[in-house]
PDB file of N, CA and C in Angstrom:
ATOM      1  N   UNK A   1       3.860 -38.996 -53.387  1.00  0.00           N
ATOM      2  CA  UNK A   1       3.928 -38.301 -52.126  1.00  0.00           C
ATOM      3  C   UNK A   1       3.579 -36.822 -52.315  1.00  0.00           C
ATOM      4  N   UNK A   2       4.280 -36.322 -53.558  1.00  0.00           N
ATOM      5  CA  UNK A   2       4.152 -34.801 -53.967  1.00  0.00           C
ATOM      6  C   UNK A   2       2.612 -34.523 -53.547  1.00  0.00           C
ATOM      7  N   UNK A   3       1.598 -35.417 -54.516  1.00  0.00           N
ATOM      8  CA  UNK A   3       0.229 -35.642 -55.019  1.00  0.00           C
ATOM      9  C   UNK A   3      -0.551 -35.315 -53.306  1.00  0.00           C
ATOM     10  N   UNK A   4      -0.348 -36.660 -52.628  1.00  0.00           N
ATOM     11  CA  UNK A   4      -0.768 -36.568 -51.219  1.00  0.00           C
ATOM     12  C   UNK A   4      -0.715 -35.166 -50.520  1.00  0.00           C
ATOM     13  N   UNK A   5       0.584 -34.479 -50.230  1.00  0.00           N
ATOM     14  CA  UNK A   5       0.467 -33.142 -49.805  1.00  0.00           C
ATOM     15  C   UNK A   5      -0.277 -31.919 -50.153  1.00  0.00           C
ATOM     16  N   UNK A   6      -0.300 -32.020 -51.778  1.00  0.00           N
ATOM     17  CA  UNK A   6      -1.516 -31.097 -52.773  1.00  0.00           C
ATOM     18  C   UNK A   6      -2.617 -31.281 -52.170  1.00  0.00           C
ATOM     19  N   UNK A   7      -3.441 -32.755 -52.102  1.00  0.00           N
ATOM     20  CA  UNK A   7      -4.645 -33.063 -51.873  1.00  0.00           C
ATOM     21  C   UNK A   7      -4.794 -32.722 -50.411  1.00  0.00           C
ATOM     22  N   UNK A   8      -3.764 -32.682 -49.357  1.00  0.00           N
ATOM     23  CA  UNK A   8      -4.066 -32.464 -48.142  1.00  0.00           C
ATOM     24  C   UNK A   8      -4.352 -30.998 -48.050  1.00  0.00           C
ATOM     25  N   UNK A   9      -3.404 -30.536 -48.696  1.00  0.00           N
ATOM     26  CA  UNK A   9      -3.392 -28.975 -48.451  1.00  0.00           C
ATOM     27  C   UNK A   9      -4.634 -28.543 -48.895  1.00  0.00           C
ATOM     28  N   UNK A  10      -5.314 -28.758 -50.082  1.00  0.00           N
ATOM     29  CA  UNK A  10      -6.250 -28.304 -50.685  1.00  0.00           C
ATOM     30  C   UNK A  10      -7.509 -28.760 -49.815  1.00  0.00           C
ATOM     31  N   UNK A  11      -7.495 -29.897 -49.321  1.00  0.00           N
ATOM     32  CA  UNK A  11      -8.742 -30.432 -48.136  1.00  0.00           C
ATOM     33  C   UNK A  11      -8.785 -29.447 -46.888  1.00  0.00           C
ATOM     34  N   UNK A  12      -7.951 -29.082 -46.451  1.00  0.00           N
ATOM     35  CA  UNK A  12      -7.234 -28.085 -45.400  1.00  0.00           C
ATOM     36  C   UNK A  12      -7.748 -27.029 -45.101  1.00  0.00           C
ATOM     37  N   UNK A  13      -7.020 -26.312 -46.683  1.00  0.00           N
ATOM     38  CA  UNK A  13      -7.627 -24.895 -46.802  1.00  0.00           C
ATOM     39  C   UNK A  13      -9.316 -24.839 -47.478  1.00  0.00           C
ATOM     40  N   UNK A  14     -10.250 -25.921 -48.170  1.00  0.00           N
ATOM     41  CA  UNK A  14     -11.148 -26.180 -47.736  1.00  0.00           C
ATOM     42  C   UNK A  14     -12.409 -25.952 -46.592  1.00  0.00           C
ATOM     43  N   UNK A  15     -11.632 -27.019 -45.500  1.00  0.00           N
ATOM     44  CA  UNK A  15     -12.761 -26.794 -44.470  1.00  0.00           C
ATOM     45  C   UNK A  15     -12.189 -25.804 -43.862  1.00  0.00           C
ATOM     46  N   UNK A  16     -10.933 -24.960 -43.971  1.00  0.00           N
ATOM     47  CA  UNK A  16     -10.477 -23.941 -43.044  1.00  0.00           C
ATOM     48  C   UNK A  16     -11.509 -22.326 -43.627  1.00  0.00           C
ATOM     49  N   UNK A  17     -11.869 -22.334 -44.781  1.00  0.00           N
ATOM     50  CA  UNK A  17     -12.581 -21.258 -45.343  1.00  0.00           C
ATOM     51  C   UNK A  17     -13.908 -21.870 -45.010  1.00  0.00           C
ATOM     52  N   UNK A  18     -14.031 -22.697 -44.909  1.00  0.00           N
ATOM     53  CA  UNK A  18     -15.572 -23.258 -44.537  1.00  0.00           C
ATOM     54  C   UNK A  18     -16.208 -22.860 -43.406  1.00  0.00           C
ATOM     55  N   UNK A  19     -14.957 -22.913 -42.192  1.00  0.00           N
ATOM     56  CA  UNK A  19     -15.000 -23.104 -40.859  1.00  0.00           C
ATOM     57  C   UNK A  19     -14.818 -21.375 -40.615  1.00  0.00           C
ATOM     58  N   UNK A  20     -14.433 -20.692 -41.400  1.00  0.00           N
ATOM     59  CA  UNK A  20     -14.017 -19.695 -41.258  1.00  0.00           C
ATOM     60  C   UNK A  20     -15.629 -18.450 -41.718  1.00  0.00           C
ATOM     61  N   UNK A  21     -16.172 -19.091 -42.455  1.00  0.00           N
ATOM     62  CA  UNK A  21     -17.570 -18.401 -43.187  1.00  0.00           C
ATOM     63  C   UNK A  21     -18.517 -18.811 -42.182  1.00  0.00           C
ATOM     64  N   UNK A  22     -18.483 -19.462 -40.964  1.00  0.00           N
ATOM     65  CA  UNK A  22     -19.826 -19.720 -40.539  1.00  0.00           C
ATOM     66  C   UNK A  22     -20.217 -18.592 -39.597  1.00  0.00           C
ATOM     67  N   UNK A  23     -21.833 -18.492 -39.653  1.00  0.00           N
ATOM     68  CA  UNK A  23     -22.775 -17.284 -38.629  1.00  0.00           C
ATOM     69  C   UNK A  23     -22.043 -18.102 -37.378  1.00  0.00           C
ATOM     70  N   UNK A  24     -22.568 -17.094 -36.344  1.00  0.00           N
ATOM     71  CA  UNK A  24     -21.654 -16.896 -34.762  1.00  0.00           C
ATOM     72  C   UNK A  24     -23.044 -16.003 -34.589  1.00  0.00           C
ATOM     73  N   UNK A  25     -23.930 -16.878 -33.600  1.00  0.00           N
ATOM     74  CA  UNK A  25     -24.960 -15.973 -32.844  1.00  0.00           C
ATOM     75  C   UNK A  25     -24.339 -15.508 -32.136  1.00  0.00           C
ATOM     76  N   UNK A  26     -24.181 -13.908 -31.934  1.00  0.00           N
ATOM     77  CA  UNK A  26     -23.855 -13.437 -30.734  1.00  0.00           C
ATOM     78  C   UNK A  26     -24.853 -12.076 -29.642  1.00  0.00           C
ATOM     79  N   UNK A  27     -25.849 -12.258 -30.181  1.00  0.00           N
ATOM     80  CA  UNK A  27     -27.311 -11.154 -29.907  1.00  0.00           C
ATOM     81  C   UNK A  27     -27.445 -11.441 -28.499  1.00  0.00           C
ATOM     82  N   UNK A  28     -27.440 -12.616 -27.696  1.00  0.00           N
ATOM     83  CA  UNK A  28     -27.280 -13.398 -26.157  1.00  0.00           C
ATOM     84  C   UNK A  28     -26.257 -12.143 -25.310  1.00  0.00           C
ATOM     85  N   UNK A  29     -25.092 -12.914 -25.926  1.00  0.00           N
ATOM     86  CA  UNK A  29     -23.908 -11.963 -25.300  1.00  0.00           C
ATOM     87  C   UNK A  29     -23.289 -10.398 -25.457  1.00  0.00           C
ATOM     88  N   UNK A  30     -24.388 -10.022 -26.645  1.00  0.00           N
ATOM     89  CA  UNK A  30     -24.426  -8.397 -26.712  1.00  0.00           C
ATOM     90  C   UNK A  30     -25.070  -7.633 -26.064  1.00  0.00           C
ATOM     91  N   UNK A  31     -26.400  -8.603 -25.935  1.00  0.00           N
ATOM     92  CA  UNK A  31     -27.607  -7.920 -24.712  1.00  0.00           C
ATOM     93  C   UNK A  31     -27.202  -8.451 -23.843  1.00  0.00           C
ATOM     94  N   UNK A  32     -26.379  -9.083 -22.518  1.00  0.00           N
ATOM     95  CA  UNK A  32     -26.010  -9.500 -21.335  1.00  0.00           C
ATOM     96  C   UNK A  32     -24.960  -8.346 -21.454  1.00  0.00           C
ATOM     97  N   UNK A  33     -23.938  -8.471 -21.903  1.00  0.00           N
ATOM     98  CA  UNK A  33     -23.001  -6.994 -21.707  1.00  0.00           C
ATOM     99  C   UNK A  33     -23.439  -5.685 -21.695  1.00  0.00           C
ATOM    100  N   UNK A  34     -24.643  -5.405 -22.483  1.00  0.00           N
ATOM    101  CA  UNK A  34     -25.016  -4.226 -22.188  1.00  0.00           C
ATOM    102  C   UNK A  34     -26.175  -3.868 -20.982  1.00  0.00           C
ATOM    103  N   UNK A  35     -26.747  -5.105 -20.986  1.00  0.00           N
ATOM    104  CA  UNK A  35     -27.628  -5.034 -19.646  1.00  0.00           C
ATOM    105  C   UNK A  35     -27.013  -4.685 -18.348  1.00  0.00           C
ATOM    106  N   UNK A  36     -25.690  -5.610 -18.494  1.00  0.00           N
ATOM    107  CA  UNK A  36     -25.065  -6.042 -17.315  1.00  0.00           C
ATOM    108  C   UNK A  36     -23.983  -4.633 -17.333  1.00  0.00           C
ATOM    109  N   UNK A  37     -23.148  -4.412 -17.984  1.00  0.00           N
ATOM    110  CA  UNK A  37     -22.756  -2.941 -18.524  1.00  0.00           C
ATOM    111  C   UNK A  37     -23.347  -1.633 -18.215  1.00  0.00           C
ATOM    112  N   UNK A  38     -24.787  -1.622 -18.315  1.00  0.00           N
ATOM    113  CA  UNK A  38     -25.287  -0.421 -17.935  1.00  0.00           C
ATOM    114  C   UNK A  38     -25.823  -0.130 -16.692  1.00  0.00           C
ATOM    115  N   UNK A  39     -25.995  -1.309 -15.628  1.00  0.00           N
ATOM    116  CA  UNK A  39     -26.307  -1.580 -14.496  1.00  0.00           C
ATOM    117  C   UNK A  39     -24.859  -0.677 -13.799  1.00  0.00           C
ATOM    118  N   UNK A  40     -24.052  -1.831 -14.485  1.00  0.00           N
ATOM    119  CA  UNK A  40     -22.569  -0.975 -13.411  1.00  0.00           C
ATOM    120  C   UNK A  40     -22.434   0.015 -13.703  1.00  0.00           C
ATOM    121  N   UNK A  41     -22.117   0.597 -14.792  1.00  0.00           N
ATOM    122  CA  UNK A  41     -21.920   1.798 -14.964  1.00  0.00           C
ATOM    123  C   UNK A  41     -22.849   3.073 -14.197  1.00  0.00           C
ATOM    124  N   UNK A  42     -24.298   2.355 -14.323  1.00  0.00           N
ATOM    125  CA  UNK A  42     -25.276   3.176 -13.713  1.00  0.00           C
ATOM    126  C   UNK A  42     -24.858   3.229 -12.040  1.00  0.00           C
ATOM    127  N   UNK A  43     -24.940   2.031 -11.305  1.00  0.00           N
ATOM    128  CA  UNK A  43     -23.970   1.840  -9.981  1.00  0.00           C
ATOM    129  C   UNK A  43     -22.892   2.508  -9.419  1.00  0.00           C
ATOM    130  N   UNK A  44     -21.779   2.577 -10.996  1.00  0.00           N
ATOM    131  CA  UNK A  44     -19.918   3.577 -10.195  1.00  0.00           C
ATOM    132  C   UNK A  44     -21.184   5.146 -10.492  1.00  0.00           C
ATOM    133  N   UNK A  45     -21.664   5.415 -11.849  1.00  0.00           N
ATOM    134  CA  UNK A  45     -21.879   6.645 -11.292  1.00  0.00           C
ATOM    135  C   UNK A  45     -22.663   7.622 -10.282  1.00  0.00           C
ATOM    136  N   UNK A  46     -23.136   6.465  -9.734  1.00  0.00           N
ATOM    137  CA  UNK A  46     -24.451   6.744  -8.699  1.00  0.00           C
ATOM    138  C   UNK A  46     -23.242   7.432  -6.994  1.00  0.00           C
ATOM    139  N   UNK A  47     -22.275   5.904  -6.872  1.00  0.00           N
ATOM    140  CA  UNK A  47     -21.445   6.671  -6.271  1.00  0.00           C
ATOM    141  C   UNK A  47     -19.887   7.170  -6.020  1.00  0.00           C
ATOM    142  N   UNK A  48     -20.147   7.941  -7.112  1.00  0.00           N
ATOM    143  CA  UNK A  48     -19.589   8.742  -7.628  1.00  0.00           C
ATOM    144  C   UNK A  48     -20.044  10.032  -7.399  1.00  0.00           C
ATOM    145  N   UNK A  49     -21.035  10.203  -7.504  1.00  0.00           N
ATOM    146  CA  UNK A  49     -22.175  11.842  -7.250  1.00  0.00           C
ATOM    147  C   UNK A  49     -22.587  11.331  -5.844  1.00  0.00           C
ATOM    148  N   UNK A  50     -22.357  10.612  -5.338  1.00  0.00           N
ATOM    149  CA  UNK A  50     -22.707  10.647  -3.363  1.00  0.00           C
ATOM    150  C   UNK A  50     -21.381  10.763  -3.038  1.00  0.00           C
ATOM    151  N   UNK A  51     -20.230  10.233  -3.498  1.00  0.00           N
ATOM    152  CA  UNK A  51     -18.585  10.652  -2.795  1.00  0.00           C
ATOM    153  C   UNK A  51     -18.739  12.063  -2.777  1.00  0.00           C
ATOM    154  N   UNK A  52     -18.738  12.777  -3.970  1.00  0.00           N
ATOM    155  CA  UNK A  52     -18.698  13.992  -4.854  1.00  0.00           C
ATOM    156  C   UNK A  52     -19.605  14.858  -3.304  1.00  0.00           C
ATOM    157  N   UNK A  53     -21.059  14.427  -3.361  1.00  0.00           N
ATOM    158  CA  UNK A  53     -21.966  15.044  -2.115  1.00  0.00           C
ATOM    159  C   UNK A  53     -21.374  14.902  -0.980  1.00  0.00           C
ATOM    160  N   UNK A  54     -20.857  13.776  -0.486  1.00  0.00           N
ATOM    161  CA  UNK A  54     -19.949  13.568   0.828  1.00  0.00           C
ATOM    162  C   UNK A  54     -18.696  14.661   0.785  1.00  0.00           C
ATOM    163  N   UNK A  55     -18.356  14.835  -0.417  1.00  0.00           N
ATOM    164  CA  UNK A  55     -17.102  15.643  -0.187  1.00  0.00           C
ATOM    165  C   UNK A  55     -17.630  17.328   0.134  1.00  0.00           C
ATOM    166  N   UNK A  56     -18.366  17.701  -0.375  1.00  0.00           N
ATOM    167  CA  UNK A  56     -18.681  18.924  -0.504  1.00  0.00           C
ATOM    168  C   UNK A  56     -19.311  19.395   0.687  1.00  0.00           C
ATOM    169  N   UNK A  57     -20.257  18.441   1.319  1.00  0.00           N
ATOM    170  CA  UNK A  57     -20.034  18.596   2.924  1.00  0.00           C
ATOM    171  C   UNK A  57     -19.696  18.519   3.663  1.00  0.00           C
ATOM    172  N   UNK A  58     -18.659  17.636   3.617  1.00  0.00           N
ATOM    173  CA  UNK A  58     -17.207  17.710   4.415  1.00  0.00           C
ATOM    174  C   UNK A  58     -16.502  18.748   4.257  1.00  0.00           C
ATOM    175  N   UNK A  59     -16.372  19.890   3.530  1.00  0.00           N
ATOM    176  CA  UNK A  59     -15.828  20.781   2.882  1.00  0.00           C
ATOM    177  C   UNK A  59     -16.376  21.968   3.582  1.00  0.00           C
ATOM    178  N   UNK A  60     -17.489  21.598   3.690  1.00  0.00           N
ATOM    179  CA  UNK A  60     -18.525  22.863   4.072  1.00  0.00           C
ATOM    180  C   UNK A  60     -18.514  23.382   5.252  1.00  0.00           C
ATOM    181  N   UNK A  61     -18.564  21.835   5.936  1.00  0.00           N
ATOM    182  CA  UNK A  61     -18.516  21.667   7.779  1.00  0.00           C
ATOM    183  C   UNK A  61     -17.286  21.886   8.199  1.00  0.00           C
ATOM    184  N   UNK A  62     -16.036  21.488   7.282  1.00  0.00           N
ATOM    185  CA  UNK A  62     -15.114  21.961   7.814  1.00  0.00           C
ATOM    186  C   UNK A  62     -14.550  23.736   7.762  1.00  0.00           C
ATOM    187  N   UNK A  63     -15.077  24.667   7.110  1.00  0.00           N
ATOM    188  CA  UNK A  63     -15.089  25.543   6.202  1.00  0.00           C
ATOM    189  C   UNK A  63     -15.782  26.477   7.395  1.00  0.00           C
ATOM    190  N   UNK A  64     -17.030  25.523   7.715  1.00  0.00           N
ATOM    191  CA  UNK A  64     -17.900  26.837   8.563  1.00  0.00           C
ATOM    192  C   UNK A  64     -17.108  26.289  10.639  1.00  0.00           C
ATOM    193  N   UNK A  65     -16.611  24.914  10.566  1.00  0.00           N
ATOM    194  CA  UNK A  65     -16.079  25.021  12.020  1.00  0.00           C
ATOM    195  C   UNK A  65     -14.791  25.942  12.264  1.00  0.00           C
ATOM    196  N   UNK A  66     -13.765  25.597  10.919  1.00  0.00           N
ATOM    197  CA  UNK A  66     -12.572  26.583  10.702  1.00  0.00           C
ATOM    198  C   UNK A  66     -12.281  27.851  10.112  1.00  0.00           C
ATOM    199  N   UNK A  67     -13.768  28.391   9.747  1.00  0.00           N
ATOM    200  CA  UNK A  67     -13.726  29.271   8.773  1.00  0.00           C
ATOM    201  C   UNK A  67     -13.046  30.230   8.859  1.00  0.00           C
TER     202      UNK A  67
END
């Protein structure tokens, strides 16, 4: 029985280092995150600098009706 558990364990840790060494394409899902990543980012900061413009003329108009 001892014997059996050795041989299991050793089969085990085996394919577990085996399974553990294999390539993982991941070039697909690095270029989709950054494609897709730089779109949005390009998007919040787009408005972001039109809130920013909306505010400053709201600011302005209110500034020169209440001045």
């Amino acid at each position: 029985m001892k014997n059996y558990f050795k041989s299991l364990t050793a089969v085990s840790l085996a394919s577990v280092s085996t399974l553990s060494m294999a390539a993982v394409d991941v070039t697909a899902a690095t270029t989709a995150i950054t494609t897709d990543g730089t779109a949005a980012i390009t998007a919040v900061g787009g408005a972001l600098i039109g809130l920013a413009g909306v505010a400053v003329v709201f600011k302005w108009v209110k500034a020169s009706i209440f001045g």
